[in-house]
Protein backbone atom coordinates (compact mmCIF):
# COMPACT_ATOMS: atom_id res chain seq x y z
CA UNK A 1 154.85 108.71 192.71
CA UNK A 2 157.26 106.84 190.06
CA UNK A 3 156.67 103.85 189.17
CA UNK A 4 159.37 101.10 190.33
CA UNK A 5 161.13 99.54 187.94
CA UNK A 6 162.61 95.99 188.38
CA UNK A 7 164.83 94.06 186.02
CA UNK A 8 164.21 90.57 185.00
CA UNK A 9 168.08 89.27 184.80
CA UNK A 10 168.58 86.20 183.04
CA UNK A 11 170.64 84.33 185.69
CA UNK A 12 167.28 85.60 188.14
CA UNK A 13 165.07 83.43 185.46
CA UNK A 14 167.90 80.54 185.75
CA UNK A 15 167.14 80.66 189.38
CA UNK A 16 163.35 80.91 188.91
CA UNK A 17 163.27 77.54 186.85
CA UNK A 18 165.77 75.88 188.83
CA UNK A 19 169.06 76.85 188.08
CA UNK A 20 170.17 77.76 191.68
CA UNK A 21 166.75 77.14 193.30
CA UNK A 22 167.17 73.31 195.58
CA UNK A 23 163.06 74.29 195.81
CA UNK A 24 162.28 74.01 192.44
CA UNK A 25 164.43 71.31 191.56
CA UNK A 26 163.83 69.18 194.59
CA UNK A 27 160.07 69.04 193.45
CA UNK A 28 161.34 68.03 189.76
CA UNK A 29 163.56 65.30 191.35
CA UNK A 30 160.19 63.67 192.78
CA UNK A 31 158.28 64.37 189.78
CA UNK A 32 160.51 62.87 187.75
CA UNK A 33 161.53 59.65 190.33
CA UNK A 34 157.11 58.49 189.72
CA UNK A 35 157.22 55.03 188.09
CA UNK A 36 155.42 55.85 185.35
CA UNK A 37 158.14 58.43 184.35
CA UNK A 38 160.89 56.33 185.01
CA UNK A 39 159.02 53.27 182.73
CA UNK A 40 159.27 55.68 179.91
CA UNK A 41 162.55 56.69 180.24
CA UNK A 42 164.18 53.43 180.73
CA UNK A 43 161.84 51.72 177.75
CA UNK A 44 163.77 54.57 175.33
CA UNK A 45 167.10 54.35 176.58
CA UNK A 46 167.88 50.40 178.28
CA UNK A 47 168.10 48.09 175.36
CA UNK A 48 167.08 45.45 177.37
CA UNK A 49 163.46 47.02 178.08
CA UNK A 50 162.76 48.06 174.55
CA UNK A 51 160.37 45.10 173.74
CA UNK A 52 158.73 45.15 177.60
CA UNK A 53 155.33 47.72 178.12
CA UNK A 54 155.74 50.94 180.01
CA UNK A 55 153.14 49.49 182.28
CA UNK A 56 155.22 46.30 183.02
CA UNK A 57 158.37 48.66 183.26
CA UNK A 58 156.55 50.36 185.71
CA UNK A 59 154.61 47.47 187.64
CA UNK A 60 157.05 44.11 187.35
CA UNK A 61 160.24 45.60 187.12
CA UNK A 62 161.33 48.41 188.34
CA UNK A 63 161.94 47.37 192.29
CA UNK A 64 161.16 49.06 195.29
CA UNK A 65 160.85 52.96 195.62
CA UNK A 66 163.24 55.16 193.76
CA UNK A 67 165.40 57.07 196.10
CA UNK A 68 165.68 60.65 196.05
CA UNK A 69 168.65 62.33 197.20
CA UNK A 70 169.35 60.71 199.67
CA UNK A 71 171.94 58.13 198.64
CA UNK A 72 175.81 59.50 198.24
CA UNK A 73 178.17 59.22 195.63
CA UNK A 74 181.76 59.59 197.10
CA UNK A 75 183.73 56.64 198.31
CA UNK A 76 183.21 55.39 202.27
CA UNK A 77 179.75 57.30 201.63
CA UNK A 78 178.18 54.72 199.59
CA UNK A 79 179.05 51.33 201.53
CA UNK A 80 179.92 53.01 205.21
CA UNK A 81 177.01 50.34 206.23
CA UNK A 82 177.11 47.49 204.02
CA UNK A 83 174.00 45.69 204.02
CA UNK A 84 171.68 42.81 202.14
CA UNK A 85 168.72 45.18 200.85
CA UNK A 86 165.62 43.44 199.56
CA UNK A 87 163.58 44.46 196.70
CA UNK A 88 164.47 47.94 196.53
CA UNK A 89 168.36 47.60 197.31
CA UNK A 90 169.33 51.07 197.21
CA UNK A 91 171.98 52.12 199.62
CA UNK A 92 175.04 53.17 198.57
CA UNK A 93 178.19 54.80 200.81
CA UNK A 94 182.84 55.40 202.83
CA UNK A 95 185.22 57.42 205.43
CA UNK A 96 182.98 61.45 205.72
CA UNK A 97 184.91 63.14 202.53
CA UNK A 98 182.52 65.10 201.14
CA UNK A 99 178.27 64.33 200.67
CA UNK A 100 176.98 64.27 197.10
CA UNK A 101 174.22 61.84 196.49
CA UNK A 102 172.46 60.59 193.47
CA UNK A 103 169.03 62.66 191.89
CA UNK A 104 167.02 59.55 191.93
CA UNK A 105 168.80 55.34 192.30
CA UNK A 106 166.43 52.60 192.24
CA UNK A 107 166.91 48.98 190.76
CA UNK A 108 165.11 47.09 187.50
CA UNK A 109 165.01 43.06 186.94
CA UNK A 110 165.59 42.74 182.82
CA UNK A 111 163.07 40.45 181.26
CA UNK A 112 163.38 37.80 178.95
CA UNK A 113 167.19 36.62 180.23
CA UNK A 114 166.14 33.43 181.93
CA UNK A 115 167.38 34.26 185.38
CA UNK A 116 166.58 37.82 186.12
CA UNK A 117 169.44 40.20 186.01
CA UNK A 118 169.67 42.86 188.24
CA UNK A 119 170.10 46.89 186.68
CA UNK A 120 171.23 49.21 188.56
CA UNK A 121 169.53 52.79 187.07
CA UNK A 122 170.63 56.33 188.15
CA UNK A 123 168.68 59.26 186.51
CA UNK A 124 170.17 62.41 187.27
CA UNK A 125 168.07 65.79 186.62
CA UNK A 126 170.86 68.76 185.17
CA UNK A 127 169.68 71.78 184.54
CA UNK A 128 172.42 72.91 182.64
CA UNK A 129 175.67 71.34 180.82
CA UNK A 130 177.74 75.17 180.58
CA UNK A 131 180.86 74.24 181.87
CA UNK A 132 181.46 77.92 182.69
CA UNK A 133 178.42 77.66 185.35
CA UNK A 134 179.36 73.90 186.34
CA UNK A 135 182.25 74.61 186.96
CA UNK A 136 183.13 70.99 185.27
CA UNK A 137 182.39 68.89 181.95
CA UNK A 138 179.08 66.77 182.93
CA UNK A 139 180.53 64.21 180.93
CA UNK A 140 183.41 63.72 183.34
CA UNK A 141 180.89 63.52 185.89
CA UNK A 142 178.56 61.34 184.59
CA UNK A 143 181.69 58.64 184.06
CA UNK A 144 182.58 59.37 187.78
CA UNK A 145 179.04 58.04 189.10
CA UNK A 146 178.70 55.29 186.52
CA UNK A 147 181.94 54.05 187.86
CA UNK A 148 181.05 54.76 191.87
CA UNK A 149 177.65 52.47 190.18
CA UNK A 150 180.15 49.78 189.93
CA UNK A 151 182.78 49.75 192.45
CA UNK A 152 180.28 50.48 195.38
CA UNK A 153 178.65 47.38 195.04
CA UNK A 154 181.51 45.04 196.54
CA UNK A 155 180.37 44.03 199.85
CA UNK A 156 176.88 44.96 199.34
CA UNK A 157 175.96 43.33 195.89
CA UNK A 158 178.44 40.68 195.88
CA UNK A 159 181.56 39.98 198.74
CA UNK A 160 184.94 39.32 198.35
CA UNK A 161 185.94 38.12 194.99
CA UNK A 162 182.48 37.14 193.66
CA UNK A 163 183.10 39.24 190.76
CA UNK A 164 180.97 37.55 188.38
CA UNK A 165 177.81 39.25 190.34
CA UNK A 166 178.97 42.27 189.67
CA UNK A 167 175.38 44.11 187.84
CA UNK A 168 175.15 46.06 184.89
CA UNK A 169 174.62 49.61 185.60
CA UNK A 170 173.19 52.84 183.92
CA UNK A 171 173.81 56.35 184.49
CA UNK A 172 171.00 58.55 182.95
CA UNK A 173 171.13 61.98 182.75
CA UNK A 174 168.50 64.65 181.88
CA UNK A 175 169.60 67.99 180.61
CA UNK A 176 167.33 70.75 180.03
CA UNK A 177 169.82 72.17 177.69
CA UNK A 178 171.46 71.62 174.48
CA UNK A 179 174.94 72.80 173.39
CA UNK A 180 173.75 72.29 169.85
CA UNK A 181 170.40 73.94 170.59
CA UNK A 182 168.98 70.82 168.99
CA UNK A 183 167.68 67.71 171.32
CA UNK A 184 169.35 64.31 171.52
CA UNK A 185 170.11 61.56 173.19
CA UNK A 186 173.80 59.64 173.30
CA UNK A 187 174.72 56.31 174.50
CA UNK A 188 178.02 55.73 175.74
CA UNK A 189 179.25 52.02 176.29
CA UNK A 190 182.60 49.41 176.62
CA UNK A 191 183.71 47.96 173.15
CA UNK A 192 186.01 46.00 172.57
CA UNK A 193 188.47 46.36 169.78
CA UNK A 194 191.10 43.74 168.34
CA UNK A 195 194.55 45.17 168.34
CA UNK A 196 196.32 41.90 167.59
CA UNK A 197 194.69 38.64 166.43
CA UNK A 198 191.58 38.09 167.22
CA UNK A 199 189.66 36.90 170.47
CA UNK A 200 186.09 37.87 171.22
CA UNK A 201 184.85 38.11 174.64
CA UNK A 202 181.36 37.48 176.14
CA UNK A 203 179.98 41.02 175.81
CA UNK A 204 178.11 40.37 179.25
CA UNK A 205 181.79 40.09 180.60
CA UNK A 206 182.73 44.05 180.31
CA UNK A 207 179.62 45.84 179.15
CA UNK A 208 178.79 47.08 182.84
CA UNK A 209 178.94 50.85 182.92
CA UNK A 210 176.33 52.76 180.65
CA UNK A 211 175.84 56.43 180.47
CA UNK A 212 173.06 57.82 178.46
CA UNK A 213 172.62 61.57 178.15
CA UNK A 214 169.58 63.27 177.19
CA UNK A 215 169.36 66.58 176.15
CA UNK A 216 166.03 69.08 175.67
CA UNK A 217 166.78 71.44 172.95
CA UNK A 218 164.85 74.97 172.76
CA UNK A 219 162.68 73.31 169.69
CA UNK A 220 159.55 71.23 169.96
CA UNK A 221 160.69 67.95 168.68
CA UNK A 222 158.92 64.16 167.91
CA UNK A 223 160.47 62.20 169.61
CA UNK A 224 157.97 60.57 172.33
CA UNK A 225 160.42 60.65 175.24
CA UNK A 226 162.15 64.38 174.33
CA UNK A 227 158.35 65.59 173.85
CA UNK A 228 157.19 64.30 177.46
CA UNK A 229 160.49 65.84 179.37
CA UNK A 230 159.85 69.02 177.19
CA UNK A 231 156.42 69.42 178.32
CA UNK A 232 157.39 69.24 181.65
CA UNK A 233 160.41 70.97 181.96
CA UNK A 234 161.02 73.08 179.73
CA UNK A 235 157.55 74.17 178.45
CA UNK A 236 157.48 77.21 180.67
CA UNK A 237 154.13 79.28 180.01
CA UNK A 238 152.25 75.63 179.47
CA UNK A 239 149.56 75.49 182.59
CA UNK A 240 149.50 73.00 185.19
CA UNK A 241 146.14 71.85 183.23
CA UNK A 242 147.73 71.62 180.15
CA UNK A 243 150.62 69.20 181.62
CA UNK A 244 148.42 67.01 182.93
CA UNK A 245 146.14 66.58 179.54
CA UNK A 246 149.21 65.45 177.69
CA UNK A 247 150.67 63.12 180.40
CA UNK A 248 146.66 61.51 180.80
CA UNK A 249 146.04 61.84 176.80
CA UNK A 250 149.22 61.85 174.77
CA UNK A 251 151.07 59.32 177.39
CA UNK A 252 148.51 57.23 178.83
CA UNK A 253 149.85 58.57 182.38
CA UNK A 254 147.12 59.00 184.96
CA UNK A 255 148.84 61.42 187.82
CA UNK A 256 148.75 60.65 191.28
CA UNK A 257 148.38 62.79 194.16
CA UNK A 258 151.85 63.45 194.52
CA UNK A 259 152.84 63.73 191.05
CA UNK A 260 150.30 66.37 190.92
CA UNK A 261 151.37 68.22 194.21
CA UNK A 262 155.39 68.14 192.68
CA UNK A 263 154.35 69.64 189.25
CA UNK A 264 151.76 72.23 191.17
CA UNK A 265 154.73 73.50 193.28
CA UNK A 266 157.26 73.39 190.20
CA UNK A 267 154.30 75.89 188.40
CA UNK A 268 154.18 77.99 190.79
CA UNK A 269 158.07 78.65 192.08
CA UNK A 270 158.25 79.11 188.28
CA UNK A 271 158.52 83.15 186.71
CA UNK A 272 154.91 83.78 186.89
CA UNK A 273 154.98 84.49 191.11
CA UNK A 274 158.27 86.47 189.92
CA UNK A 275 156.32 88.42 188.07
CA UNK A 276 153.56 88.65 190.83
CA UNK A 277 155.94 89.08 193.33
CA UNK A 278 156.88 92.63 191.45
CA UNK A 279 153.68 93.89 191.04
CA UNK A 280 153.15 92.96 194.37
CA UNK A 281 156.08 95.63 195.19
CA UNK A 282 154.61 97.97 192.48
CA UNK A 283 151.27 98.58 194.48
CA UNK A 284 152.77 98.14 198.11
CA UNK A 285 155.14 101.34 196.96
CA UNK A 286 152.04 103.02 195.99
CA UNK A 287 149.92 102.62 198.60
CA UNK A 288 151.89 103.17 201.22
CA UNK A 289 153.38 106.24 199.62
CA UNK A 290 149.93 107.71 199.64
CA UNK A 291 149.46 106.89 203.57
CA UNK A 292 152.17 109.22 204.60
CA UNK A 293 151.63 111.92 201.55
CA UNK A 294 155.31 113.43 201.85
CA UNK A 295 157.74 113.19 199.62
CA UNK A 296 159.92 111.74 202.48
CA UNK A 297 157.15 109.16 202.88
CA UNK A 298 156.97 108.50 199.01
CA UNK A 299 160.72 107.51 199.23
CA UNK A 300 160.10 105.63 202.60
CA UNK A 301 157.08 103.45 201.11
CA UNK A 302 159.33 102.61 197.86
CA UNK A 303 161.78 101.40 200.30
CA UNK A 304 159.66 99.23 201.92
CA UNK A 305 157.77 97.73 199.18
CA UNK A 306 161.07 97.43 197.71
CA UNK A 307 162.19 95.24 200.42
CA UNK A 308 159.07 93.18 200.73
CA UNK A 309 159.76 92.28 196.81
CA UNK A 310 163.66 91.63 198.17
CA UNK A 311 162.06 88.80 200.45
CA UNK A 312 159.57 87.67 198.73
CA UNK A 313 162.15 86.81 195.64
CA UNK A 314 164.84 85.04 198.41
CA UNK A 315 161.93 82.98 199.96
CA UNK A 316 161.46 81.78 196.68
CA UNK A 317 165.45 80.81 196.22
CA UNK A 318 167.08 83.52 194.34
CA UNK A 319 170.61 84.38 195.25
CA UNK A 320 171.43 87.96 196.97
CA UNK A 321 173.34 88.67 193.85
CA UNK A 322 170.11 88.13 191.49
CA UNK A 323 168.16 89.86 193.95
CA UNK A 324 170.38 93.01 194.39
CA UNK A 325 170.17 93.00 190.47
CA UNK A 326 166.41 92.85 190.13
CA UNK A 327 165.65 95.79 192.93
CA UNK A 328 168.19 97.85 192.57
CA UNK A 329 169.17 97.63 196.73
CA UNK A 330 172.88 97.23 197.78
CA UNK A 331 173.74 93.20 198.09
CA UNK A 332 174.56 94.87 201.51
CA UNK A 333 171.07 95.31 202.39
CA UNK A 334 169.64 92.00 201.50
CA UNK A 335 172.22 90.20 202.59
CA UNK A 336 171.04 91.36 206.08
CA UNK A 337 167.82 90.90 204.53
CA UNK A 338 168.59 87.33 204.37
CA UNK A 339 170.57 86.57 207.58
CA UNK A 340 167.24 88.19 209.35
CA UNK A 341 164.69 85.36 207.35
CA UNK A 342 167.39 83.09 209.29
């Protein structure tokens, strides 16, 4: 019998690590919403933790539980039920227009100001920054929540025109590209600039919205923070074992339970069950082709094992598209394929 062949597209391997596949990047979301994660990223990037431990980040300050897609962006969404939240004040919502919701909003208390002051920190996770497959510029985006970070906080931060408790607020966002190729990290801010005379205001006045973009370039790089995300995003063939030995030795990060379940599952939706999943088909086609010993039956086991691979690769969250592309079946057929899983 001939061999099947099935092609590896690159927007399938996009999908594999999370391009198009909620699965995979759900279980990244929660990996990367752990305290211990966030500590790190917020000691790099928030000037006002750069002189505080990880462990403090982690233990003192950072409030509450991060929330994980589950708090929306658009206006009327974020304060459609105002309320006083303690500790981990994290709603956010206005009139049904539309339901996008942060990756991952949770609150931090700055040290050493005195009277605490209240952060608010978004980190989202992006897998890509290609306009062409966004659809958008991130950047535009990024301003957009920073600002809903702001405005959404009348009549649940502060009421009325208590202005002055308005909190500072950061917009963080992970990309696991790099239009350059290269990694870095940006930092955009308010400044203010003297067009006539000279008057300088209290910088605490206007320097409320922060965005800070971070972006994992194809290279290996120093950089503590870059490193860490690398090795668990982007580092594709590194094993689950491997991951954990630099987070425990490298990072001082002891996993928990559930940090461990999220970066098992994000292993294993990765391309290696692709690749099982197909040589899964490979030997289905086989065998069964040699159970009915016609060439009629040959062509009727390919089929099948060909549409076992089909199912296999949609369970896992490719698009019929990708699919169609990687067997070689009509997007016709899995289409149906699909409609019957649901």
């Amino acid at each position: 019998m001939k061999e099947q062949r099935f092609i590896i597209t690159e927007s399938m391997m996009d999908s594999l690590y999370g391009y198009n596949n909620a699965q995979y990047d759900q279980h990244a979301k929660r990996l990367l919403a752990s305290r211990k994660l966030l500590a790190e990223i917020v000691k790099k990037v928030v000037p006002e933790f750069h002189d505080v431990s990880t462990a403090d980040i982690a233990e003192k300050y950072i409030e509450g539980s991060p929330q994980v897609g589950n708090i929306p962006v658009n206006p009327g969404l974020t304060n459609a039920v105002p309320s006083q939240i303690k500790g981990d004040r994290n709603e956010d919502g206005a009139p049904k227009e539309g339901y996008i919701t942060y990756d991952i909003l949770f609150h931090a208390r700055a040290p050493g100001t005195g009277e605490p002051i209240t952060l608010i920190i978004n980190v989202e996770a992006q897998r890509t920054q290609v306009e062409s497959t966004l659809g958008y510029h991130l950047m535009k985006r990024a301003v957009f929540y920073v600002c809903r970070l702001i405005s959404s906080q009348k009549e649940r931060e502060f009421e009325g025109k208590d202005y002055n408790s308005i909190k500072k607020a950061y917009s963080i966002w992970i990309c696991m590209d790099s239009p350059s190729g290269n990694s870095y990290i940006n930092y955009y801010k308010l400044e203010e600039k003297h067009l006539l005379h000279r008057y300088k205001e209290a910088a605490e006045n206007y320097d409320l919205p922060n965005i800070v973009v971070i972006s994992l370039g194809k290279k290996a790089d120093k950089d503590k923070l870059i490193h860490l995300l690398q090795v668990l995003f982007n580092e594709r063939k590194r094993s689950f074992d491997s991951k954990k030995e630099v987070l425990e030795q490298e990072y001082g990060i002891d996993m928990t339970p559930d940090m461990e379940k999220e970066m098992t599952t994000m292993c294993n939706l990765s391309l290696n069950i692709s690749e099982e999943a197909m040589n899964e088909g490979r030997v289905l086609g086989r065998e069964e082709g040699r159970v009915l010993g016609r060439e009629e039956g040959l062509k009727e086991g390919e089929n099948r094992a060909l549409s076992r691979t089909a199912i296999r690769l949609l369970t896992m969250g490719l698009s019929v598209d990708d699919v169609a592309k990687g067997t070689g079946l009509s997007v016709e057929a899995v289409e149906k394929m699909k409609e019957n899983m649901e």
